[in-house]
Protein backbone atom coordinates (compact mmCIF):
# COMPACT_ATOMS: atom_id res chain seq x y z
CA UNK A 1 10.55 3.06 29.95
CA UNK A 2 8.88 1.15 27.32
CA UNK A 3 10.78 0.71 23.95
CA UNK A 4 10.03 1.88 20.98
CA UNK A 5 8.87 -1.11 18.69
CA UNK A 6 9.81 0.92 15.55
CA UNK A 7 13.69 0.96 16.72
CA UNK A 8 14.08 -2.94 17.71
CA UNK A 9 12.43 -4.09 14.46
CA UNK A 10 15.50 -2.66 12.67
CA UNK A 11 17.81 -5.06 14.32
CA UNK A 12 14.90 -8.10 14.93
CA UNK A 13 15.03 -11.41 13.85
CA UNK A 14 11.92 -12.46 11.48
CA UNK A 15 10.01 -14.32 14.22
CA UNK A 16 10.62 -11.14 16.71
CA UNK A 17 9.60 -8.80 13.93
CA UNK A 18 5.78 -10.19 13.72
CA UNK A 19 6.06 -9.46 17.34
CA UNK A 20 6.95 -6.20 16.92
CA UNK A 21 4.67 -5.25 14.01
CA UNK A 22 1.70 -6.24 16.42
CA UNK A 23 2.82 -3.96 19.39
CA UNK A 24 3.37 -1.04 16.68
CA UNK A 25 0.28 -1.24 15.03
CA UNK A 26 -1.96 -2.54 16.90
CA UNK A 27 -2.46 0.17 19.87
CA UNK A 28 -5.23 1.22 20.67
CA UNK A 29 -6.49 -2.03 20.70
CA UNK A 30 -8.51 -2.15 23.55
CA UNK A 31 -10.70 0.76 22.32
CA UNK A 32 -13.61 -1.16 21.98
CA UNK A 33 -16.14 1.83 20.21
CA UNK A 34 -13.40 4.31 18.55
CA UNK A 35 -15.31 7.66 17.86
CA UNK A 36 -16.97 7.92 14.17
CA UNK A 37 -15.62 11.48 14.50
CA UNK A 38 -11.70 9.93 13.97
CA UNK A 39 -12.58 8.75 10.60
CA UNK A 40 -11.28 11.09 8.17
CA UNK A 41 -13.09 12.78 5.80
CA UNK A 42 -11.62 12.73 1.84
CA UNK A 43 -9.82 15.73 0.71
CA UNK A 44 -9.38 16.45 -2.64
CA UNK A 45 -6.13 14.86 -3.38
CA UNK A 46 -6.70 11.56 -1.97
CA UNK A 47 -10.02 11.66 -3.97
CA UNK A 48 -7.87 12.27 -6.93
CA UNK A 49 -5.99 9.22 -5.79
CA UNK A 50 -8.90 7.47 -5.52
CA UNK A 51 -9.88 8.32 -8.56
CA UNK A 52 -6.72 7.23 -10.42
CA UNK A 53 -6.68 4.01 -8.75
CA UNK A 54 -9.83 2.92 -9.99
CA UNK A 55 -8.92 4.11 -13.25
CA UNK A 56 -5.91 1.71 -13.24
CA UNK A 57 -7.78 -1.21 -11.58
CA UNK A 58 -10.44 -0.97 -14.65
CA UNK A 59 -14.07 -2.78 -14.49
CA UNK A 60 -13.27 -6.00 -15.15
CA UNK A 61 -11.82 -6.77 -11.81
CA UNK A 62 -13.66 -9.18 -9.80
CA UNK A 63 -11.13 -9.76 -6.65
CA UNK A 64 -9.23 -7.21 -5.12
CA UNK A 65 -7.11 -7.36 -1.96
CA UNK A 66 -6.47 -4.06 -0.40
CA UNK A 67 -3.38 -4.75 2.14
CA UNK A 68 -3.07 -2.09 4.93
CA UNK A 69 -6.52 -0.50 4.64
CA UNK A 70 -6.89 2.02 7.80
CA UNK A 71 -9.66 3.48 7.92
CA UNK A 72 -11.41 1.82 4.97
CA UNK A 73 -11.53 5.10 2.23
CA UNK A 74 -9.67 3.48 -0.75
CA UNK A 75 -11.74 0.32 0.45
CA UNK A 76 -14.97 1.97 0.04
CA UNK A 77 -14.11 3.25 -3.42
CA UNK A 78 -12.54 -0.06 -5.02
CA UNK A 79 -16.07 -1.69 -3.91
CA UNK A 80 -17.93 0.34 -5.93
CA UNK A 81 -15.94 -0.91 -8.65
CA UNK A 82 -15.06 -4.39 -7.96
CA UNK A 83 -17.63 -7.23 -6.20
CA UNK A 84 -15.23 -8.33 -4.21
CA UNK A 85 -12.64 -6.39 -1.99
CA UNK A 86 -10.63 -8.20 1.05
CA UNK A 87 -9.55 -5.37 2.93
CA UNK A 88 -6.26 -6.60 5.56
CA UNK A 89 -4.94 -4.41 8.07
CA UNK A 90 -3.15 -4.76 11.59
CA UNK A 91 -4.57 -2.28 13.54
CA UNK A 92 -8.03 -3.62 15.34
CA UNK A 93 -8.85 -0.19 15.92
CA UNK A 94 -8.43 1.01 12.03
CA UNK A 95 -9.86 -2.31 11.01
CA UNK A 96 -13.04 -0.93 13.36
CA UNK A 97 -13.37 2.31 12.22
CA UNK A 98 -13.12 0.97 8.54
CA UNK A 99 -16.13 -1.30 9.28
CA UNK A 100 -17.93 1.73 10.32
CA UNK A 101 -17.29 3.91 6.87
CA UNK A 102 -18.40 1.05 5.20
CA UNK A 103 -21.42 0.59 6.98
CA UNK A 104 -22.65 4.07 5.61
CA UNK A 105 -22.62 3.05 2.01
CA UNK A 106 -25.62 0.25 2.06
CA UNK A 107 -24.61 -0.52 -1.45
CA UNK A 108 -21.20 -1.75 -0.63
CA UNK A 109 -22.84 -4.74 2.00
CA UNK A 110 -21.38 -7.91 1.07
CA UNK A 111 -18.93 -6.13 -0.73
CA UNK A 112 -16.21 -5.88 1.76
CA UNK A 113 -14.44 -8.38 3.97
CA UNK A 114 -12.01 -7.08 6.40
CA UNK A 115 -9.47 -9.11 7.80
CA UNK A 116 -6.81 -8.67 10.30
CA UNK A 117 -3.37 -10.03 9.15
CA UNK A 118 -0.21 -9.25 8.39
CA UNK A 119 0.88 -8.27 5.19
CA UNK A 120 4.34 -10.25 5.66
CA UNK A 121 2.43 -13.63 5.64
CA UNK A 122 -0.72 -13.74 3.75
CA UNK A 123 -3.22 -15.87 5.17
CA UNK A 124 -5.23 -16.70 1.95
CA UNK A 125 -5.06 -18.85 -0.43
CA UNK A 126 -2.73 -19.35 -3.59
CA UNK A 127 -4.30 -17.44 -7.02
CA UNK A 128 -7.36 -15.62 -5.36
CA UNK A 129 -7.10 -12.05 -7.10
CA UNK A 130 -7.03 -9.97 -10.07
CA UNK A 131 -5.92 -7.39 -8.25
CA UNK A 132 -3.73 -5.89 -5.45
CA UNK A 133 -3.31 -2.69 -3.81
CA UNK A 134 -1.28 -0.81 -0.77
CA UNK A 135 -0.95 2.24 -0.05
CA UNK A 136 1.73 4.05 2.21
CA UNK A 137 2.28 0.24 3.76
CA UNK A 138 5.39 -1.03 2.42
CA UNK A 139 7.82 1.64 3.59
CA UNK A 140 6.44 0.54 7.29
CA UNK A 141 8.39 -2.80 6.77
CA UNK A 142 11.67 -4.59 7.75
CA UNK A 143 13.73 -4.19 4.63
CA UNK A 144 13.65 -8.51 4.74
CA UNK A 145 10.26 -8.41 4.98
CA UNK A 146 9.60 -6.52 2.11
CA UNK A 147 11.20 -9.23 -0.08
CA UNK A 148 8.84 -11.56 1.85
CA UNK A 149 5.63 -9.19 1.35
CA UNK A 150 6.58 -8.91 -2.67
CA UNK A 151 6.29 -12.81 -2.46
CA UNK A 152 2.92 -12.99 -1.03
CA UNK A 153 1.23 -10.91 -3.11
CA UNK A 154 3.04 -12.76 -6.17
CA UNK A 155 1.48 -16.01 -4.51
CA UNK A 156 -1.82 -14.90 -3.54
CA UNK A 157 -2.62 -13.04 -7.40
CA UNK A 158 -3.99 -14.84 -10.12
CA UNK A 159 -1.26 -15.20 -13.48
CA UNK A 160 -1.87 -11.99 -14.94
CA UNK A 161 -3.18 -10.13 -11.94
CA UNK A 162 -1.61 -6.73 -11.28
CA UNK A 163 0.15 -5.22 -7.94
CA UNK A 164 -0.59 -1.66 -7.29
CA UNK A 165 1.88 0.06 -4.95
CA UNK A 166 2.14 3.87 -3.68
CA UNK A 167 4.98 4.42 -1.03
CA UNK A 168 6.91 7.82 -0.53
CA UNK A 169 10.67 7.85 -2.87
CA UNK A 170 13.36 7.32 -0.97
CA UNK A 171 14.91 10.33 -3.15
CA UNK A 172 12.01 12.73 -3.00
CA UNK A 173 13.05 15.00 0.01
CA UNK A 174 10.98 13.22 2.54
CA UNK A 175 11.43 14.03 6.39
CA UNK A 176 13.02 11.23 8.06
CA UNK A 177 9.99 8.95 10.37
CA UNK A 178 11.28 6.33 12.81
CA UNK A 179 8.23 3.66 11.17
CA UNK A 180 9.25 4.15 8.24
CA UNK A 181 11.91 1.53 7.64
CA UNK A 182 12.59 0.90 4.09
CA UNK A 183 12.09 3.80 2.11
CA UNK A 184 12.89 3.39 -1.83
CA UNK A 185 13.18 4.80 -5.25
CA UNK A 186 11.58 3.84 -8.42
CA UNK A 187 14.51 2.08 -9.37
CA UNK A 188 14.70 0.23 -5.98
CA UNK A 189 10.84 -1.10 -5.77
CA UNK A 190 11.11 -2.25 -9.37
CA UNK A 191 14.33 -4.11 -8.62
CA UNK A 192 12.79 -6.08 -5.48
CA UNK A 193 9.06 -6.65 -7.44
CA UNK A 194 11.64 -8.17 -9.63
CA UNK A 195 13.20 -10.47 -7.82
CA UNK A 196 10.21 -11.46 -6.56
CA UNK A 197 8.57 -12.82 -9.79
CA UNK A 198 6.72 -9.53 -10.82
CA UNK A 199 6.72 -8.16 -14.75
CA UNK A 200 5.51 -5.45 -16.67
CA UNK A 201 6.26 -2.35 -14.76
CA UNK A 202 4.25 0.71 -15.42
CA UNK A 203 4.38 4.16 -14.13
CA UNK A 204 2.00 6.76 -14.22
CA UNK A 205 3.77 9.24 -17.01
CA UNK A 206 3.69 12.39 -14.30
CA UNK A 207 0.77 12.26 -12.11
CA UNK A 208 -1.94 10.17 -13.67
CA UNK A 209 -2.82 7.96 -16.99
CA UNK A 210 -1.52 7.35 -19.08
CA UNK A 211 0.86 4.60 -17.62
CA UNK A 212 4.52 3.88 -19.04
CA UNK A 213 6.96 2.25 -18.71
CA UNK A 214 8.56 2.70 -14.80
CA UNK A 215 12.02 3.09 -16.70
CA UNK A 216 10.88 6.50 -17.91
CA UNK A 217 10.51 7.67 -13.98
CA UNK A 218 14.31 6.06 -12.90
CA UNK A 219 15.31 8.03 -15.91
CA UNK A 220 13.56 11.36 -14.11
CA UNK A 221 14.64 10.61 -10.34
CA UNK A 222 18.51 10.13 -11.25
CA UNK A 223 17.74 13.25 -13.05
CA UNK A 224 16.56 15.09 -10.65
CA UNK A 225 18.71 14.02 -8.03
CA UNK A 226 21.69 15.32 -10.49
CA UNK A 227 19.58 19.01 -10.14
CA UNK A 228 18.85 19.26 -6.74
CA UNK A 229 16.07 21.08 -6.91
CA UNK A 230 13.25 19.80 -5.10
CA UNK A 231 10.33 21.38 -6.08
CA UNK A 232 10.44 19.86 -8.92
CA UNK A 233 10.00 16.28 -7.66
CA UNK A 234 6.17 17.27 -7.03
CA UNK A 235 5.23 19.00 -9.91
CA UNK A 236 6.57 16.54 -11.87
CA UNK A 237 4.97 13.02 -9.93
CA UNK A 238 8.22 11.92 -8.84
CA UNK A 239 8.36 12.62 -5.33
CA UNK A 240 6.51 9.86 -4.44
CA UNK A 241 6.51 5.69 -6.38
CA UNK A 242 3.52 4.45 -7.96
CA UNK A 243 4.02 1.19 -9.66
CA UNK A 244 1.69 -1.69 -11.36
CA UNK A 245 3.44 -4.75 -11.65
CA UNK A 246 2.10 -7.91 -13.25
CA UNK A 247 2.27 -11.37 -12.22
C-alpha cells in the first residue's frame, strides 16, 4: 500500500520533505490536456476576495508574486491590476489549467509568468517584488518549513514590499485535514512573520478595509475562544487569518 505523503512529512527531515511535497502535489502529473471543464468558475465570495485583495495590493504595484496559484483565478485578477504577476505553484496539472484561464483573457498576455517551484525555496532572485500573495498555501507546510517560506518571501520582496497571507485560524473551528500541517492563529502567523524579518502587521478590521492593526484580531480570537461560541468567529472575520506584513 502506498503511503500517504501528507503523514511522513510530519516526521521528515528537510531534504525528504521537498520529496514529499512533490509526490503530494504534484499528482496528476502525467495528465497531459486536463479538461477546461475542471477549472472552477468564481463564486461570489472568492470574487469578494478577489476583490479585497486588489484593494489591498493598490495600483501602484508593478511586481507581484502569487505563491501557490492553482488554477490561476486570483492570478487572473492581480494582472489586471499589476504588469507583472509570477504565478508559482507545484502542481503541473494546476499550473496547466491556470495557463488555460489565462489564455481566455487576451488582455492579460505577457502579463503572467507561471512557474513551477516550491514555495520553501524560492528560485528568484533577491528584491524582485512589491508585492506577495498566498492563499490557503501555508497551512499545507512542515511547521520548519514555514519559518523557511517566511524567509523567502522576506528575501525575494523589495524593502517596503508587503506579504499578503490568507490561511484558515488554527482557533476558528476548522475540521481537522491530514495536508494541512501547521494550522495557526493570528497571534501565531504574526509571531513567525516576525521572526522572520517582517513589520507592520495589518488586519482587515472584520471582513474587509479598512486594515488595522493585527493586534486588534489576537485581542478578538482569545476572546472568542474565552466564549465558545462559534458562530461568531464568521460573522465577525475571525475564523479565518488575513495578514499584510511589510518588509
Amino acid at each position: 500500500m502506498e503511503k500517504n505523503p501528507y503523514l511522513q512529512l510530519q516526521d521528515a527531515d528537510p531534504l525528504a520533505r521537498e520529496q514529499l511535497y512533490e509526490q503530494a502535489y504534484d499528482r496528476g502529473a502525467g495528465d497531459i490536456s486536463p479538461d477546461p471543464a475542471a477549472i472552477p468558475e468564481w463564486n461570489e465570495r472568492r470574487r469578494r476576495r478577489l476583490r479585497l485583495y486588489r484593494r489591498v495590493m493598490g495600483a501602484a504595484v508593478r511586481e507581484v508574486l502569487e505563491i501557490g496559484c492553482g488554477t490561476g483565478d486570483l492570478t487572473c485578477a492581480l494582472a489586471q491590476g499589476a504588469p507583472h504577476v509570477v504565478a508559482i505553484d507545484l502542481s503541473s496539472r494546476e499550473l496547466r489549467l491556470a495557463q488555460m484561464r489565462a489564455a481566455r483573457y487576451p488582455q492579460l498576455q505577457g502579463r503572467i509568468d507561471f512557474r513551477r517551484m516550491n514555495a520553501v525555496r524560492l528560485e528568484l532572485a533577491d528584491a524582485s517584488f512589491d508585492f506577495a500573495i498566498s492563499t490557503s498555501m501555508i497551512e499545507h507546510l512542515h511547521p520548519d518549513d514555514v519559518d523557511r517560506h517566511l524567509r523567502e518571501v522576506w528575501r525575494v520582496l523589495r524593502p517596503g514590499g508587503r506579504y499578503l497571507v490568507w490561511c484558515p485560524n488554527r482557533l476558528g473551528h476548522h475540521k481537522d485535514q491530514p495536508f494541512h500541517l501547521c494550522m495557526m492563529s493570528h497571534r501565531d502567523l504574526q509571531a513567525r512573520m516576525r521572526a522572520a524579518g517582517f513589520r507592520s502587521f495589518r488586519s482587515p478590521l472584520l471582513k474587509g478595509r479598512p486594515l488595522v492593526d493585527t493586534n486588534f484580531k489576537v485581542a478578538m480570537e482569545s476572546s472568542l475562544a474565552a466564549l465558545r461560541i462559534p458562530i461568531l468567529w464568521s460573522h465577525l472575520g475571525v475564523r479565518n487569518v488575513m495578514m499584510v506584513a511589510a518588509r
